[in-house]
N, C-alpha and C. Protein backbone atom coordinates (compact mmCIF):
# COMPACT_ATOMS: atom_id res chain seq x y z
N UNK A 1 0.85 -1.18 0.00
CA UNK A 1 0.00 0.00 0.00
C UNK A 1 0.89 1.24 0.00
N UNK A 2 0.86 1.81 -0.63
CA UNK A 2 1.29 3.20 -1.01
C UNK A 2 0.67 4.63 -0.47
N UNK A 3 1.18 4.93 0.56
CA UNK A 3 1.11 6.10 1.49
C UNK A 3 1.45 7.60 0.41
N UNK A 4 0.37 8.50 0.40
CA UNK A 4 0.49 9.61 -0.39
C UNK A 4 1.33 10.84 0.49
N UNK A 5 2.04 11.37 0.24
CA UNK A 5 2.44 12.61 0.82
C UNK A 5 1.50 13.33 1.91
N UNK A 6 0.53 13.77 1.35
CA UNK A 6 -0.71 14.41 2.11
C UNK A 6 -1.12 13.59 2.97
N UNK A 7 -1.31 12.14 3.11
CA UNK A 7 -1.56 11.39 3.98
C UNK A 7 -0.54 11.05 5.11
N UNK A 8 0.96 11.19 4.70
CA UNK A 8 2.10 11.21 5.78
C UNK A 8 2.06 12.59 6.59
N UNK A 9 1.42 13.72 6.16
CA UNK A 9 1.66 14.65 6.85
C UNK A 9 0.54 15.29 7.74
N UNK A 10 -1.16 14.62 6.96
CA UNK A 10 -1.90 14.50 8.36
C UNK A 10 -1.73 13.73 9.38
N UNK A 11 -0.98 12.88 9.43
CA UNK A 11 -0.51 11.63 10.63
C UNK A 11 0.56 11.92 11.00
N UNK A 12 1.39 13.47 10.88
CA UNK A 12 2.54 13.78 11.08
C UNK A 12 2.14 14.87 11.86
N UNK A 13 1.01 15.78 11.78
CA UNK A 13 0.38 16.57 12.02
C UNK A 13 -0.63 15.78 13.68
N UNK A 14 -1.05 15.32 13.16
CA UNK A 14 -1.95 14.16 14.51
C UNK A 14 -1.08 14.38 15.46
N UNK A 15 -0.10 13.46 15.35
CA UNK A 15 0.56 13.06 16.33
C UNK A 15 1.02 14.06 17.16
N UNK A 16 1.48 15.04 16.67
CA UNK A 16 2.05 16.32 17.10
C UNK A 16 1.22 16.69 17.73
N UNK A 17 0.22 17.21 17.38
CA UNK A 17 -1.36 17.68 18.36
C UNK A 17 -1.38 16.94 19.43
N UNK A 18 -1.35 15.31 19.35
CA UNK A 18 -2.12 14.41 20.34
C UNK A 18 -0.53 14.83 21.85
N UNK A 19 0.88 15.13 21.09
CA UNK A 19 1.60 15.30 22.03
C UNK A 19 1.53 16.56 22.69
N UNK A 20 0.99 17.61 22.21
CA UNK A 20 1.05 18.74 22.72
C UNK A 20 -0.25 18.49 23.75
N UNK A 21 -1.43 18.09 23.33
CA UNK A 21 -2.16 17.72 24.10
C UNK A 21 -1.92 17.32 25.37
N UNK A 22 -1.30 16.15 25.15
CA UNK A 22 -0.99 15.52 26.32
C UNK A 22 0.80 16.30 27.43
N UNK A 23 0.97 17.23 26.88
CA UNK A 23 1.79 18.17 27.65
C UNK A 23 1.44 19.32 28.31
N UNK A 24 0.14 19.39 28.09
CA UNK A 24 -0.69 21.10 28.22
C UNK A 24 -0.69 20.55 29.98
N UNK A 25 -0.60 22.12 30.38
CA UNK A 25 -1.53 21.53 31.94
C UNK A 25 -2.53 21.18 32.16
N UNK A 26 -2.77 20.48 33.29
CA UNK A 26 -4.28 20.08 33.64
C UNK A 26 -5.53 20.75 34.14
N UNK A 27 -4.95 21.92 34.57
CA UNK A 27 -5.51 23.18 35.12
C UNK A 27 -5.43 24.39 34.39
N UNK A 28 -5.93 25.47 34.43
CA UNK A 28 -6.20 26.75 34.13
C UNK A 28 -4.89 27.27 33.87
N UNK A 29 -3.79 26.90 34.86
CA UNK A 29 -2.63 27.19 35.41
C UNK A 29 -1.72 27.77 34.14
N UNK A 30 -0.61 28.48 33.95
CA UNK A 30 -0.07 28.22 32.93
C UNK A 30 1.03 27.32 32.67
N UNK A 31 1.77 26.63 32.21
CA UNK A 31 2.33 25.82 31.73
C UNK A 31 3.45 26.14 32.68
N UNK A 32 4.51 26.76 32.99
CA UNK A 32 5.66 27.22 33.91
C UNK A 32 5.01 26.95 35.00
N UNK A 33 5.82 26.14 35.76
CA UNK A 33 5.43 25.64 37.22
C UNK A 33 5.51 27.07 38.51
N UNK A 34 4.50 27.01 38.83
CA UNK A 34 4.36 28.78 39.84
C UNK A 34 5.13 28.11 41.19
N UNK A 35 5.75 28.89 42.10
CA UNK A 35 6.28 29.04 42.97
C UNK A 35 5.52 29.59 43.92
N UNK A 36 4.73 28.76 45.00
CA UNK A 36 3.87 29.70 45.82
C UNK A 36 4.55 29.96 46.86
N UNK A 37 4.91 31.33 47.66
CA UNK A 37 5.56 31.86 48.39
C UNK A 37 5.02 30.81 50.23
N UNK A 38 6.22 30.30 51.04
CA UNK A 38 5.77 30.14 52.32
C UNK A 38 4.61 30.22 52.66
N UNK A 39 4.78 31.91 52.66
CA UNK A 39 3.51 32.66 54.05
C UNK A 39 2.37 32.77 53.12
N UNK A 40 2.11 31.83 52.25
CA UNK A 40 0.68 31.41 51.22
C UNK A 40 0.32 30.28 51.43
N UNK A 41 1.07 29.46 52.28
CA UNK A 41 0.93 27.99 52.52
C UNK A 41 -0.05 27.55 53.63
N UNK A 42 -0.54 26.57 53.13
CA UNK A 42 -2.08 26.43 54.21
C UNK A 42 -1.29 25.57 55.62
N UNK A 43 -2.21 25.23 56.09
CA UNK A 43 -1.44 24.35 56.99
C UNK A 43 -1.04 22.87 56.96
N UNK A 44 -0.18 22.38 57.82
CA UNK A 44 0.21 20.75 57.23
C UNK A 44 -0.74 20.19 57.67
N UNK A 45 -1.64 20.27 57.90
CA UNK A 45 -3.18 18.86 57.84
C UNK A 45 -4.16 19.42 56.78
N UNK A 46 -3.73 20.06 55.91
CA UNK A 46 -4.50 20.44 54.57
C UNK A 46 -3.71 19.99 53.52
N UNK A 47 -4.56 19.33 53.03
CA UNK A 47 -4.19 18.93 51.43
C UNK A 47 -5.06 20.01 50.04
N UNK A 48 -4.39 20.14 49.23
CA UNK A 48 -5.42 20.73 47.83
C UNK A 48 -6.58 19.54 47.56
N UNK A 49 -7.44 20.43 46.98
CA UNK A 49 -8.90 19.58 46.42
C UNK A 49 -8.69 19.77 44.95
N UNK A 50 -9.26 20.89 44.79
CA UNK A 50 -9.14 21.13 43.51
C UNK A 50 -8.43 22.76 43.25
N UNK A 51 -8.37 23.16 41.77
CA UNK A 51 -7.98 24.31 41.52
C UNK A 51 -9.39 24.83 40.44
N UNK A 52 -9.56 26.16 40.40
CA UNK A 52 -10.40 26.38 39.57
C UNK A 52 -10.26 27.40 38.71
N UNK A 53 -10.18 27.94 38.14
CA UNK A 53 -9.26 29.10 37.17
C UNK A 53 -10.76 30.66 37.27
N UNK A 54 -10.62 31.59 37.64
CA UNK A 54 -11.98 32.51 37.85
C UNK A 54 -11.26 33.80 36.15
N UNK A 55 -12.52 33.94 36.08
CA UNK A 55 -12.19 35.21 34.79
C UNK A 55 -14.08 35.91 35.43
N UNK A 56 -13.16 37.55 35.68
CA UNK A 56 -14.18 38.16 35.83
C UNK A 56 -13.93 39.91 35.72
N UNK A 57 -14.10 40.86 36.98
CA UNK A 57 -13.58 41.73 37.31
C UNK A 57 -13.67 42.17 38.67
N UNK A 58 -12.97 42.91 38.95
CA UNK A 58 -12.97 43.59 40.44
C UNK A 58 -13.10 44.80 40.66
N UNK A 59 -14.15 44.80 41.13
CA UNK A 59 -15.14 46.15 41.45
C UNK A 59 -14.65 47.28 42.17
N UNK A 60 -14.60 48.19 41.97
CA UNK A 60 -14.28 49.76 42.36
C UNK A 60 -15.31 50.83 42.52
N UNK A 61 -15.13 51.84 43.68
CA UNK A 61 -15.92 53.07 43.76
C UNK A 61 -15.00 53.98 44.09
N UNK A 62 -15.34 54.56 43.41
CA UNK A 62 -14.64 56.01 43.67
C UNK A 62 -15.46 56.52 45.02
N UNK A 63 -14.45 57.02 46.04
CA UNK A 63 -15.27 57.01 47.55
C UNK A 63 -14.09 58.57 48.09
N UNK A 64 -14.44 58.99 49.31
CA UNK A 64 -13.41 60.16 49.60
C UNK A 64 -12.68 59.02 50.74
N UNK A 65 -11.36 59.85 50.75
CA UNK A 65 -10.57 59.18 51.55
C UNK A 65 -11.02 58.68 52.94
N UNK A 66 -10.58 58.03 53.75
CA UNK A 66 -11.23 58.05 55.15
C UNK A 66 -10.41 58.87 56.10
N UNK A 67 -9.63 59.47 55.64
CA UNK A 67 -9.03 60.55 56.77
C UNK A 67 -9.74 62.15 55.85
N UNK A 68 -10.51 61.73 54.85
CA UNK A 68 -11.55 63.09 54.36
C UNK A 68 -10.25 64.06 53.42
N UNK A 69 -9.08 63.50 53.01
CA UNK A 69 -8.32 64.41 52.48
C UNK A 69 -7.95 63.75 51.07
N UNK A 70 -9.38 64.17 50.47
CA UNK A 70 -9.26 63.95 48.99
C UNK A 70 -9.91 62.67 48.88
N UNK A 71 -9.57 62.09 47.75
CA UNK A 71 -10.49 60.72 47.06
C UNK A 71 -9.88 59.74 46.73
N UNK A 72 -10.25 58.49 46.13
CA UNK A 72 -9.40 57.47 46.19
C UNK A 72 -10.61 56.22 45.43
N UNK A 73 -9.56 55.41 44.61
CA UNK A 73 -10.63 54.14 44.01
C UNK A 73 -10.50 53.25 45.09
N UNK A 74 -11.85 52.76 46.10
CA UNK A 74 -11.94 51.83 47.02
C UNK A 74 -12.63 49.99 46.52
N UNK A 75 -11.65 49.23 46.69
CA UNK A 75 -12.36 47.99 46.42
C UNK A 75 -13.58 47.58 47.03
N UNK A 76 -14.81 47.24 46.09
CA UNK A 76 -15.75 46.61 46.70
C UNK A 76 -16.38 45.40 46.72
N UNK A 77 -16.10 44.49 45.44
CA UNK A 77 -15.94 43.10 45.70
C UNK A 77 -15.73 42.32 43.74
N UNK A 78 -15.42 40.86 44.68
CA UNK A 78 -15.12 40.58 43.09
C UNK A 78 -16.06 39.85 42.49
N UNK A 79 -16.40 39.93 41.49
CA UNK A 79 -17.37 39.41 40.64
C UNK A 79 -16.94 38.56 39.59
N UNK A 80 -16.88 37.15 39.49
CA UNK A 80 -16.15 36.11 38.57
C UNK A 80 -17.07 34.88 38.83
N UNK A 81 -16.66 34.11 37.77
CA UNK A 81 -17.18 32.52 36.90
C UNK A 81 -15.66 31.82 37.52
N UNK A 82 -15.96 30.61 37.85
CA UNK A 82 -14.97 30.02 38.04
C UNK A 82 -15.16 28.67 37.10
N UNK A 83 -14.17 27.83 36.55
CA UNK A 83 -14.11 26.79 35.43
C UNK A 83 -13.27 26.29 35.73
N UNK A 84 -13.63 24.98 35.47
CA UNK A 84 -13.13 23.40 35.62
C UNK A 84 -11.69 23.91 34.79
N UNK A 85 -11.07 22.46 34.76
CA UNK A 85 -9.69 22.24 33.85
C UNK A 85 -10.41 22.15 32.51
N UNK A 86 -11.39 21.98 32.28
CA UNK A 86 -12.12 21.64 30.83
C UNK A 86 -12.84 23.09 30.28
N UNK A 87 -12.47 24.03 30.99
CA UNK A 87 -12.97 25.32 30.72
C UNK A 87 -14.23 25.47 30.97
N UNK A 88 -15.55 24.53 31.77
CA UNK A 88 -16.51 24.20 31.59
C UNK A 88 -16.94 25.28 33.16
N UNK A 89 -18.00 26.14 33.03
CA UNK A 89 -18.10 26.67 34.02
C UNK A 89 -18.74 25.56 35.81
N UNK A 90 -18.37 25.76 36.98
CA UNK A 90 -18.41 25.53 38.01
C UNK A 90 -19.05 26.31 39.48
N UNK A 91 -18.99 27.57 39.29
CA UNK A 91 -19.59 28.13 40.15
C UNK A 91 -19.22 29.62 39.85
N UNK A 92 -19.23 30.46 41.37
CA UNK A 92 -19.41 31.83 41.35
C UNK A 92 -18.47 32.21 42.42
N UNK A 93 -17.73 33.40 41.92
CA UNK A 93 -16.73 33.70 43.40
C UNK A 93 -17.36 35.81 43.04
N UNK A 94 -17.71 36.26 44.53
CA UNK A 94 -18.00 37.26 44.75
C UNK A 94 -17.97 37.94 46.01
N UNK A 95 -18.69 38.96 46.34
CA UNK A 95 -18.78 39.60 47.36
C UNK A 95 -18.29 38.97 48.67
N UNK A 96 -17.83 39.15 49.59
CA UNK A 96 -17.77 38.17 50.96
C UNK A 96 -16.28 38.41 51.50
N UNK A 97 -15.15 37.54 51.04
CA UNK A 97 -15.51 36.73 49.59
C UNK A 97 -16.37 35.75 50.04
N UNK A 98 -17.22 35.27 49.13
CA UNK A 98 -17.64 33.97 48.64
C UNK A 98 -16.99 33.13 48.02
N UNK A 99 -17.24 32.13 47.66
CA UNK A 99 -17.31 30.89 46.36
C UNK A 99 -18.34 29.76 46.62
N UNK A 100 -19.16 29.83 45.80
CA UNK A 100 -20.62 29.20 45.62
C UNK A 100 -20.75 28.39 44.35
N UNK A 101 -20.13 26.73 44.74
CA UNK A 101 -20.46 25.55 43.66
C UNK A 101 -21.55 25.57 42.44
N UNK A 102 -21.75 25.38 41.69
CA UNK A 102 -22.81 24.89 40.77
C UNK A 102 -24.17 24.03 41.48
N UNK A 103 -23.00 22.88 42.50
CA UNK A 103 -23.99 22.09 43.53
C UNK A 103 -24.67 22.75 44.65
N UNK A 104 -24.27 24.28 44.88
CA UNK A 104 -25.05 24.89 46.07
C UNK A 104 -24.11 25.43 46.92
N UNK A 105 -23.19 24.40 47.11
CA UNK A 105 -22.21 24.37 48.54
C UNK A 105 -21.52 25.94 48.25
N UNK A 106 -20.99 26.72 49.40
CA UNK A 106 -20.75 28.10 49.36
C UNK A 106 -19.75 28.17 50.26
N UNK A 107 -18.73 28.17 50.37
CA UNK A 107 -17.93 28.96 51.56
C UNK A 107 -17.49 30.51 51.34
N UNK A 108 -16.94 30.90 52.61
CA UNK A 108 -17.18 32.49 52.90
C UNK A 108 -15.51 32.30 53.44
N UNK A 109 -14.55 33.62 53.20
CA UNK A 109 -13.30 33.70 53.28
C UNK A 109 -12.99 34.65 54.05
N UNK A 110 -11.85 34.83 54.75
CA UNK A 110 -10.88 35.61 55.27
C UNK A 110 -9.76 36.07 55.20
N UNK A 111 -9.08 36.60 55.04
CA UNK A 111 -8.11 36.79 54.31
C UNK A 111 -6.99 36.69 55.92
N UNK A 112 -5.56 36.09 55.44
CA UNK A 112 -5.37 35.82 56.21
C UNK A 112 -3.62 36.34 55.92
N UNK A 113 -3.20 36.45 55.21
CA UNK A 113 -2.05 36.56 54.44
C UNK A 113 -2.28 36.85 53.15
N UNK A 114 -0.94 37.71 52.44
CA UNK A 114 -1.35 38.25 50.97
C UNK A 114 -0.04 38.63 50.63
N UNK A 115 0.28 38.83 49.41
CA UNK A 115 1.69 38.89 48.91
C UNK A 115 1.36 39.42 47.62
N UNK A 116 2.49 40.94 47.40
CA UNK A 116 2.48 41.46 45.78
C UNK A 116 2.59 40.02 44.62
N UNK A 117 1.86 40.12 43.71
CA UNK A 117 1.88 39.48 42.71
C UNK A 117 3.24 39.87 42.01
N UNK A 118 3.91 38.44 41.29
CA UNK A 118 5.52 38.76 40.77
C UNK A 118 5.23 39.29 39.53
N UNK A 119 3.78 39.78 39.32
CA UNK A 119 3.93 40.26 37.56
C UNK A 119 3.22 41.67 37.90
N UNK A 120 3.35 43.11 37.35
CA UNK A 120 3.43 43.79 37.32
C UNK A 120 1.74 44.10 37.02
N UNK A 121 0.77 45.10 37.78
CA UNK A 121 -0.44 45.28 37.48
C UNK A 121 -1.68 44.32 37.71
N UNK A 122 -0.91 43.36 38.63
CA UNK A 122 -2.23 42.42 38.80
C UNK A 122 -2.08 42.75 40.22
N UNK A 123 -3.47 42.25 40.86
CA UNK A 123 -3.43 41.90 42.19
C UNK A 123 -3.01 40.95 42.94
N UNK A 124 -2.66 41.33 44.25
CA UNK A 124 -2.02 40.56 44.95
C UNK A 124 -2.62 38.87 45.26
N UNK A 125 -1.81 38.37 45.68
CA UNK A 125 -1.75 36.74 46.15
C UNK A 125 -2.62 36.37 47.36
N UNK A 126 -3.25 35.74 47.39
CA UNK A 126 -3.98 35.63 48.77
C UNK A 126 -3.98 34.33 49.26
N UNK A 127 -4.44 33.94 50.70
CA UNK A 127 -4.37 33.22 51.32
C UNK A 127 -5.48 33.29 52.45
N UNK A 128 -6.77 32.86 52.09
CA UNK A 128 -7.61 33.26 52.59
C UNK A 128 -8.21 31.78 53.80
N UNK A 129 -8.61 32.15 54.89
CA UNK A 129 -9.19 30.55 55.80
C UNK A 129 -10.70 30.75 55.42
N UNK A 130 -11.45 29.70 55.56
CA UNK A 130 -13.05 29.79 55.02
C UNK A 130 -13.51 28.97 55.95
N UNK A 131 -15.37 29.37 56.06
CA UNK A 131 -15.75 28.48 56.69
C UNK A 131 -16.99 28.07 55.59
N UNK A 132 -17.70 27.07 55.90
CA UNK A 132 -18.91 26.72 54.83
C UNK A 132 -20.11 27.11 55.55
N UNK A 133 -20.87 27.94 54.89
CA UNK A 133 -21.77 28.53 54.94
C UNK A 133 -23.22 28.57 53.51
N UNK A 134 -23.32 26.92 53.65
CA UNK A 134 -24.23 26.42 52.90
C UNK A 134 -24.44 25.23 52.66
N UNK A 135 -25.07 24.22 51.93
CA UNK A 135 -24.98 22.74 51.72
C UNK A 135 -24.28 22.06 51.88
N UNK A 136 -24.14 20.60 51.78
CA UNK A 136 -22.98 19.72 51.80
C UNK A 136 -22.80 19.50 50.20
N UNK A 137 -21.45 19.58 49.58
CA UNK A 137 -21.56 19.62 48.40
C UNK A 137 -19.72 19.93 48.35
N UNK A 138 -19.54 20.21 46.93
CA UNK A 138 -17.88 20.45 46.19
C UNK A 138 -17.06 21.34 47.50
N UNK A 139 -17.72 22.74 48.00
CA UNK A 139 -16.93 23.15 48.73
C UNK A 139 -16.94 23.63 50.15
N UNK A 140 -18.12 22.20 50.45
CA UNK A 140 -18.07 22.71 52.35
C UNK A 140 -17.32 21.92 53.03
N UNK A 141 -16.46 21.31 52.54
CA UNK A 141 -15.15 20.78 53.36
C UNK A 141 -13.91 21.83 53.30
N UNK A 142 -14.15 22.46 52.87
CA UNK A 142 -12.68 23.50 52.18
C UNK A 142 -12.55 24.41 52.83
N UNK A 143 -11.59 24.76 53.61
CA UNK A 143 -10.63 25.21 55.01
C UNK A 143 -10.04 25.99 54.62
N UNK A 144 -9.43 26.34 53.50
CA UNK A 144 -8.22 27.34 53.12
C UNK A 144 -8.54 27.73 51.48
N UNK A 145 -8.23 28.57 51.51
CA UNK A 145 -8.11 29.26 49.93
C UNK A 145 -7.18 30.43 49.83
N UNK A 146 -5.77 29.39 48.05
CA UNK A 146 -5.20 30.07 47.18
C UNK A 146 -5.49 31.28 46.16
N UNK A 147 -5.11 32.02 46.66
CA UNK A 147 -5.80 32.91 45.18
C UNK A 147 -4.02 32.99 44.31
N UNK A 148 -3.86 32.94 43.40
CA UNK A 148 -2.40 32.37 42.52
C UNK A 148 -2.75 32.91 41.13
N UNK A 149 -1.04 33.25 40.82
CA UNK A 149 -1.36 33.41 39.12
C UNK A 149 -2.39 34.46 38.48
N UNK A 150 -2.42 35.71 39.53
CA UNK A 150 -3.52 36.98 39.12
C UNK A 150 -2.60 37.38 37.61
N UNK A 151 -3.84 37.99 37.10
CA UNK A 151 -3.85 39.06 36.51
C UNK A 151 -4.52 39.91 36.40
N UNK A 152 -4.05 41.48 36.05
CA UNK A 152 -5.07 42.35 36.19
C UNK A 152 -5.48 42.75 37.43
N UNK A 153 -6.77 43.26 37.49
CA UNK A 153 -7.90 43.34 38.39
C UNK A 153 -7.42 44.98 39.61
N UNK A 154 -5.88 45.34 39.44
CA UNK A 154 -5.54 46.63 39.83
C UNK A 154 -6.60 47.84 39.95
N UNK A 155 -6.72 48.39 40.59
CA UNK A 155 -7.62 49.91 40.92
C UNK A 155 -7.57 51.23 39.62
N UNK A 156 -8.36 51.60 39.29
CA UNK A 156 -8.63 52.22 37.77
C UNK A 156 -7.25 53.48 38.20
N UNK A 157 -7.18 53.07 37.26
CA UNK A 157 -6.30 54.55 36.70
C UNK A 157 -6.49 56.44 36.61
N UNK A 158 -8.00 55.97 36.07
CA UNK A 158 -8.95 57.25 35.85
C UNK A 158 -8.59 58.17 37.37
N UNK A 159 -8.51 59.40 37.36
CA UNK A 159 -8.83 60.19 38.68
C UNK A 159 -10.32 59.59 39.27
N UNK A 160 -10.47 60.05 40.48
CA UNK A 160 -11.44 59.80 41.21
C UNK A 160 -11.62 61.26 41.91
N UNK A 161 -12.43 61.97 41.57
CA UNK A 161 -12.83 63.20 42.14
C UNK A 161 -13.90 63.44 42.69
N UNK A 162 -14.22 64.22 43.64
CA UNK A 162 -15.43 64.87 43.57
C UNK A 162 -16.00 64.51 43.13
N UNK A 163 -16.42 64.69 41.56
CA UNK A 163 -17.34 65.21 40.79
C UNK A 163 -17.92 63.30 40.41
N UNK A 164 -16.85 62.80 40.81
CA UNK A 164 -17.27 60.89 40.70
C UNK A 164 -17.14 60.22 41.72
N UNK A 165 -17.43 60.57 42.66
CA UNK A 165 -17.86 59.69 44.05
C UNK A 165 -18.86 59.27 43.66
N UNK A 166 -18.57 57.83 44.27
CA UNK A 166 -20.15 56.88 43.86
C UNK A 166 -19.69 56.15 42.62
N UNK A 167 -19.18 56.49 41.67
CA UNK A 167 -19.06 56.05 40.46
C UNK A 167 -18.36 54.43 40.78
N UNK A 168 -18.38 53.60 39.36
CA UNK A 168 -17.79 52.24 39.59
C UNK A 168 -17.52 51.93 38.66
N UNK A 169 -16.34 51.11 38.78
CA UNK A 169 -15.79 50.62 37.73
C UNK A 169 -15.29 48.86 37.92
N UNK A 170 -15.70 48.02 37.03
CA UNK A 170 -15.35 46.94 37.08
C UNK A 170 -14.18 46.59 35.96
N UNK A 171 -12.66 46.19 37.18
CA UNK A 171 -11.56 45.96 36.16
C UNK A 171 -11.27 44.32 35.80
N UNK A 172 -11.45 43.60 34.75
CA UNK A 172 -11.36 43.03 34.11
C UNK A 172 -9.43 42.10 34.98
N UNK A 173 -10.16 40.75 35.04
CA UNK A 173 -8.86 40.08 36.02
C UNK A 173 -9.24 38.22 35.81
N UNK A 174 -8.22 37.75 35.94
CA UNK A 174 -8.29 36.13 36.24
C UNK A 174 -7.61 35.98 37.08
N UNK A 175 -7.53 34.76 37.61
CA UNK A 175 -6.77 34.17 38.84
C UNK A 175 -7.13 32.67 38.59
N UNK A 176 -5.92 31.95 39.60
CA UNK A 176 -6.51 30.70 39.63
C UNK A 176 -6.83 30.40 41.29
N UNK A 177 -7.59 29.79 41.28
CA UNK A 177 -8.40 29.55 43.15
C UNK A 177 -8.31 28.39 43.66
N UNK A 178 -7.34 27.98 44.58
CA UNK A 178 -6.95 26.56 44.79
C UNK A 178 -7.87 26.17 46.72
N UNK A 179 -8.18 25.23 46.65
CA UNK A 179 -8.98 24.84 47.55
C UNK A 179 -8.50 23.88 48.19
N UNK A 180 -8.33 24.12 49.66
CA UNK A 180 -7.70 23.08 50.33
C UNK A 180 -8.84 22.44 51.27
N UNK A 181 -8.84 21.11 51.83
CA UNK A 181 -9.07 20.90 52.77
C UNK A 181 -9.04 20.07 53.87
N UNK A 182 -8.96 19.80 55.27
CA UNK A 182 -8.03 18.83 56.42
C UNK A 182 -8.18 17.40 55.51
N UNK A 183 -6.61 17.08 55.64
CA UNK A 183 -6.39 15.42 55.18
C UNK A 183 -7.20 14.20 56.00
């Protein structure tokens, strides 16, 4: 049997795909292995559950300072979709913080530790403890939460004056959200 050119190079082509495939990460994550700093580290009777990759934005008001000398963009919460490794959506991370499963289950966060992000214009690293505050389901066992791998989501640029107190702005950010909980 006589193999045509065009036929050696879709099966030359395949293969290549099926390897890149199988090299991609498994997560949201990007491909370069991240380095999570110590004082981000949950505790040693926590293991990871899952990771979930969020694309959303993070909410801003232009508010006056709290010492009243002048104005300032104040964070007011984040608003994001969180997705499987299959890109397939999973739940909701917002106000609180929250994070609220597809299945119901909801935990509520604290922030507990936080670290500048190593890339320039994103927000910082977090390390938040949670408690569950809803169903039994994906995330009412989950004790600790990664926030890793930001981008974006920084405080607007625009002045904030006077004349825009009150105003809001939602800045456009991903992260990936890693979920721990006791072994």
């Amino acid at each position: 049997m006589k193999i045509g050119f065009a036929s050696a190079d879709r099966m030359t082509v395949r293969k290549i795909a099926i390897c890149l495939l199988m090299l991609a990460p498994a997560s949201g994550a990007s491909a370069a292995e991240v380095t999570i700093p110590a004082k981000l580290q949950p505790g040693p009777n926590e293991a990871l559950v899952v990771t979930y990759a969020a694309k959303g934005v993070q909410v801003y008001e232009c508010r006056a300072k709290k010492d009243a000398n002048g104005y300032e963009w104040a964070f007011v919460a984040p608003e994001a979709e969180l997705y499987d490794s299959r890109g397939q959506p999973v739940g909701r991370h917002g106000e609180g913080p929250f994070w609220r499963a597809s299945d119901g289950s909801k935990i509520v966060g604290t922030v507990k530790e936080r670290v500048d992000a190593p890339t320039a214009g994103a927000i910082p690293w977090l390390l938040l403890s949670t408690k569950s505050d809803g169903p039994a389901g994906t995330f009412s066992k989950v004790t600790s939460v990664q926030r890793v791998n930001t981008t974006g989501g920084i405080a607007p640029t625009d002045a904030c004056t006077a004349d825009s107190v009150g105003k809001r702005a939602g800045i456009p950010y991903s992260a990936d959200y890693r979920f721990f909980a006791v072994k």
